[in-house]
Protein backbone atom coordinates (compact mmCIF):
# COMPACT_ATOMS: atom_id res chain seq x y z
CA UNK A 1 -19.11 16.88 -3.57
CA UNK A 2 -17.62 14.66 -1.10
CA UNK A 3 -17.34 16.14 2.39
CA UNK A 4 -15.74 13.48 4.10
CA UNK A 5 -12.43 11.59 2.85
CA UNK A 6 -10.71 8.30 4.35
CA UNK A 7 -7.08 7.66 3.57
CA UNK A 8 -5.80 4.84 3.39
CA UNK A 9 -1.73 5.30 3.61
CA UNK A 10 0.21 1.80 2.74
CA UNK A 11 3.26 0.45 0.92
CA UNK A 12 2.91 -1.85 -1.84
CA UNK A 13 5.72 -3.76 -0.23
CA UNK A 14 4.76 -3.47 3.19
CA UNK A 15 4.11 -6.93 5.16
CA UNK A 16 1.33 -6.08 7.52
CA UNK A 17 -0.38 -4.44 4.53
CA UNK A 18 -0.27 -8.22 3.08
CA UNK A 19 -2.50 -9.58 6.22
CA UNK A 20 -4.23 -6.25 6.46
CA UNK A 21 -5.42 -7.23 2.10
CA UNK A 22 -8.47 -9.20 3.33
CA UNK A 23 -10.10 -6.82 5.59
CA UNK A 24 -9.18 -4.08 4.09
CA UNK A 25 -11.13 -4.91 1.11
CA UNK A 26 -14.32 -6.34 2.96
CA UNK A 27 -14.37 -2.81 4.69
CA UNK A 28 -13.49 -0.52 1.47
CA UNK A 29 -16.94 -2.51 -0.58
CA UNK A 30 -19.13 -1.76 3.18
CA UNK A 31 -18.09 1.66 2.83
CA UNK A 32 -18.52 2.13 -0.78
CA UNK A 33 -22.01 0.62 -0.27
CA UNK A 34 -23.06 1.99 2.48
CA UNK A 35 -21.46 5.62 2.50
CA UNK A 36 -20.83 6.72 -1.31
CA UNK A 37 -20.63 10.03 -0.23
CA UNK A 38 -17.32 9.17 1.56
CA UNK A 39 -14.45 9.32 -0.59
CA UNK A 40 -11.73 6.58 -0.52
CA UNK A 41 -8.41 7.92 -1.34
CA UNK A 42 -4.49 5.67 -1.78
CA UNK A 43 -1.78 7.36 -0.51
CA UNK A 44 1.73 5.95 -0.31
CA UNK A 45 3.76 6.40 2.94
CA UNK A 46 6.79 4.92 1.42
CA UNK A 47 9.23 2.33 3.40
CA UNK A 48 12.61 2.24 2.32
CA UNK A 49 14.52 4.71 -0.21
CA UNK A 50 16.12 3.45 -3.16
CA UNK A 51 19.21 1.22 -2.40
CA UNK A 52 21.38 -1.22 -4.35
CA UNK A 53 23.00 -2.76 -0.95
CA UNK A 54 21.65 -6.55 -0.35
CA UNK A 55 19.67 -6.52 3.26
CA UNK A 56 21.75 -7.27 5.86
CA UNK A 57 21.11 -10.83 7.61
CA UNK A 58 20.19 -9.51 10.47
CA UNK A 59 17.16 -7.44 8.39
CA UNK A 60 16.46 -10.37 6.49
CA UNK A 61 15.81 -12.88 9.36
CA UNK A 62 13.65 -9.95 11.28
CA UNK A 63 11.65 -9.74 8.06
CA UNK A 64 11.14 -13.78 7.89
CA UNK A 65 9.75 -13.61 11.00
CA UNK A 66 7.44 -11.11 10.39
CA UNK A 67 6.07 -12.42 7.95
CA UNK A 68 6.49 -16.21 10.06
CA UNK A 69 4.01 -13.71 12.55
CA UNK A 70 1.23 -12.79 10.51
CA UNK A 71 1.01 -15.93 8.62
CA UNK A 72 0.11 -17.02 11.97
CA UNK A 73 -1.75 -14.28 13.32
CA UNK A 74 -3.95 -13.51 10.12
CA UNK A 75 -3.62 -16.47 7.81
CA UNK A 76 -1.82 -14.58 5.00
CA UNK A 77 -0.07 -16.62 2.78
CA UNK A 78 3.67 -15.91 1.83
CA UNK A 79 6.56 -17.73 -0.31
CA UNK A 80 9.57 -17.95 1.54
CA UNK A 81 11.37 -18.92 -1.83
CA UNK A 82 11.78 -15.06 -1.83
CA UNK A 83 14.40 -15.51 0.87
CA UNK A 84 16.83 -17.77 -1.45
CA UNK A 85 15.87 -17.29 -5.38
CA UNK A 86 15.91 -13.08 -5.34
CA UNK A 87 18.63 -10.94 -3.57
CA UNK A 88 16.69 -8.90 -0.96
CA UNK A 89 17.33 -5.29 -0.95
CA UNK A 90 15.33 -3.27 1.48
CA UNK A 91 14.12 -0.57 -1.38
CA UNK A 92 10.35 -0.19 -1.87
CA UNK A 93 10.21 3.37 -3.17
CA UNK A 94 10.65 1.77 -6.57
CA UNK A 95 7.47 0.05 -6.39
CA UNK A 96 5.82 3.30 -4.61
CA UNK A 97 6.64 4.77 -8.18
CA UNK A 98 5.13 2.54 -10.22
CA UNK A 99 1.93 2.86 -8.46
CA UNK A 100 1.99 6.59 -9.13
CA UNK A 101 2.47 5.92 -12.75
CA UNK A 102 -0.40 3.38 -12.60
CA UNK A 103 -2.18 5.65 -10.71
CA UNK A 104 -2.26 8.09 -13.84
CA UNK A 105 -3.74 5.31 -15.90
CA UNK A 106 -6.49 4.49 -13.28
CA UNK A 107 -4.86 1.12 -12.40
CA UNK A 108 -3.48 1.90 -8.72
CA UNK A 109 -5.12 -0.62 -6.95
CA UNK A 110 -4.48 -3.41 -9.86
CA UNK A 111 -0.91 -2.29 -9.65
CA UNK A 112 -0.80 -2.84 -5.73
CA UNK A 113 -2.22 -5.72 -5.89
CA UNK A 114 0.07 -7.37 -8.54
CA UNK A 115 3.16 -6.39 -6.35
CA UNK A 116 1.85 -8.09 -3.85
CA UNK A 117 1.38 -10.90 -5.55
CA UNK A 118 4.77 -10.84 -7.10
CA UNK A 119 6.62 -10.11 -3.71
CA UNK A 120 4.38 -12.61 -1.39
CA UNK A 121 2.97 -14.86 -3.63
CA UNK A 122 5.55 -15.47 -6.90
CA UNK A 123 8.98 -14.90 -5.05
CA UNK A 124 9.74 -11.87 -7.70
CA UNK A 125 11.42 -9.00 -5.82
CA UNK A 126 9.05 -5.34 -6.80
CA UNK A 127 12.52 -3.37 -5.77
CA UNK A 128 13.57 -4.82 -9.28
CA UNK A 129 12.76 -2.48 -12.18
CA UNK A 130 12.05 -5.21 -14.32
CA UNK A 131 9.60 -7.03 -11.65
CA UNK A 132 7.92 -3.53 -12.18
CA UNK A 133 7.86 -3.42 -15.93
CA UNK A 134 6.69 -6.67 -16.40
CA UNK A 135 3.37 -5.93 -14.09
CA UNK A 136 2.86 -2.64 -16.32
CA UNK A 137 2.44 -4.97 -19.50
CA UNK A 138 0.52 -7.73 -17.41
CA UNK A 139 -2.03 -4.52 -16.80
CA UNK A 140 -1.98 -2.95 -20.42
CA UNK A 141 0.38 -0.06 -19.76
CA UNK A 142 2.44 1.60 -21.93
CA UNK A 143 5.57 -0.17 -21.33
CA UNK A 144 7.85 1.91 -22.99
CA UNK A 145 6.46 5.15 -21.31
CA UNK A 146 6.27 3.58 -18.04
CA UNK A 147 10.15 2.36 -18.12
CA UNK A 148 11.52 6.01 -18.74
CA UNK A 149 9.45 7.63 -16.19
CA UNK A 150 9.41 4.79 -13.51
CA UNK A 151 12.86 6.29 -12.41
CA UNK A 152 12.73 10.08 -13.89
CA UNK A 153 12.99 12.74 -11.30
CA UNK A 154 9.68 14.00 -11.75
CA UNK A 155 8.19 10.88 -10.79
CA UNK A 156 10.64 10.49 -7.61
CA UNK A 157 9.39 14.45 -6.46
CA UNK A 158 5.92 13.24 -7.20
CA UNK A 159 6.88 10.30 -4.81
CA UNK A 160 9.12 12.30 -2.27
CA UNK A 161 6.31 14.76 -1.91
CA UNK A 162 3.23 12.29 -1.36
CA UNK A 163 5.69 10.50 1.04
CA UNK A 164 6.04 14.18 3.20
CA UNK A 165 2.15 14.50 2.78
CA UNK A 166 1.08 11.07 4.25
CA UNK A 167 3.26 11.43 7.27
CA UNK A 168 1.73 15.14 8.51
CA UNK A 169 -1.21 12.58 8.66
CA UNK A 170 -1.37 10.81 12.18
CA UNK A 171 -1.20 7.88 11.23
CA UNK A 172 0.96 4.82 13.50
CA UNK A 173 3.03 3.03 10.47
CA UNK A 174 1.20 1.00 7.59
CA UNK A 175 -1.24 -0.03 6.59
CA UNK A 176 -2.56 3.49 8.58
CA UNK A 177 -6.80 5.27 8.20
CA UNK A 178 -6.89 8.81 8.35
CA UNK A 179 -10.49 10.59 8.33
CA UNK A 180 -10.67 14.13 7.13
CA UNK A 181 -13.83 15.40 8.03
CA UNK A 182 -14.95 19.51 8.85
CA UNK A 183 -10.59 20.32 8.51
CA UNK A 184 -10.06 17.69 11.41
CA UNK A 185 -7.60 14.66 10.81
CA UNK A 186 -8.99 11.66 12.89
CA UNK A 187 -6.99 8.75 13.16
CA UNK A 188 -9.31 5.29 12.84
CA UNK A 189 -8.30 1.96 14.43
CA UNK A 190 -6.65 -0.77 12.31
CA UNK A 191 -8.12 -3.92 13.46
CA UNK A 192 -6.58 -6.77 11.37
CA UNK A 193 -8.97 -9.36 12.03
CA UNK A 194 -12.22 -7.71 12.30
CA UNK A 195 -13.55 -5.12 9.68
CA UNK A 196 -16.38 -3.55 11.64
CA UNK A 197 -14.45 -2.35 14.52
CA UNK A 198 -13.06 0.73 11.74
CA UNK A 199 -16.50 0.41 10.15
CA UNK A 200 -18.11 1.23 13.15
CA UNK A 201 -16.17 4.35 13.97
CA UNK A 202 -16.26 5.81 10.61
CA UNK A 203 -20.07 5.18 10.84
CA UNK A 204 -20.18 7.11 13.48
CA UNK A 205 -18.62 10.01 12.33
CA UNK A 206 -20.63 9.97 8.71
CA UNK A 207 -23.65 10.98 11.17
CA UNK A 208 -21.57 14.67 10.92
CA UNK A 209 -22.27 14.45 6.97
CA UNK A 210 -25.78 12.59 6.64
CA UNK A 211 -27.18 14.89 9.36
């Protein structure tokens, strides 16, 4: 029985998340290693509803310079192409779904991952259902199941209500680390570039549990 659980509260389309990806993962394996009682859990804070509208300019220059940002800052790799070969709508909730759905078939994190890849790496836009449906097959999914209930309405309350859940969390934005520990919510520090400053706090409060 776990008596300790981090969260980990992101959007598969979120930027920061993108330059948070190396870290993160360095820190998720030393926790795994070194504190298996601590369970790791996904949850998805969700960015932007569901929209058809193209991004404004204004939106779509802020965004290119975001990403400009953290390319610098953190060294994260992004394709610009995104910017002139897909039409930019500022809708991630789709791509929130299909992580629930691959959540179901134990494939979250493969799921995330291949967004990110198709949003910052490949130029494909993840607010497009078939950018979606094609990572399903690329993981094994059932296609066909996963196309009629990437949009149903019980997969958008599944969504809605995760969405409500992560932000009674404190967390500050994405990518966000929420310790629940003895019915407290502690928020943990997000350091982009530097693994062990989280590590160190969550060690910390493990002594609660190993004690």
């Amino acid at each position: 029985m776990n008596l300790a659980t981090l969260f980990y509260v992101y959007d598969p389309m979120c930027s920061w998340c993108w330059g948070y990806k190396p870290t993160w993962s360095f820190l998720e394996e030393q926790l795994k290693q070194q504190f298996p009682e601590l369970a790791i859990e996904y949850r998805l804070g969700g960015l932007a509803a569901d929209t058809n509208e193209l991004m404004p300019s204004e939106m779509q220059d802020y965004l290119q310079q975001t990403w400009q940002r953290i390319s610098v800052e953190l060294g994260s790799k992004f394709n610009f192409d995104f910017w002139v070969e897909c039409q930019p709508r500022r809708a991630t909730y789709p791509a929130c779904r299909g992580v629930l759905l691959a959540r179901d078939a134990g494939l979250e994190k493969e799921f995330y991952i291949a967004v990110q890849h198709a949003y910052y790496l490949e130029a494909k836009n993840p607010a497009d259902d078939a950018t979606l449906i094609r990572i399903a097959k690329s993981l094994g999914m059932d296609v066909e199941a996963f196309s009629l209930a990437l949009n149903s309405d019980a997969t958008q309350k599944r969504l809605l209500q995760e969405i409500s859940q992560a932000r009674r969390l404190p967390i500050q934005g994405f990518p966000s680390l929420v310790m629940a520990l003895n019915g407290d919510l502690i928020s943990i520090e997000v350091d982009y570039k530097n693994a062990q400053t989280s590590f160190n706090q969550i060690a910390l409060l493990m002594k609660e549990v190993i004690a």
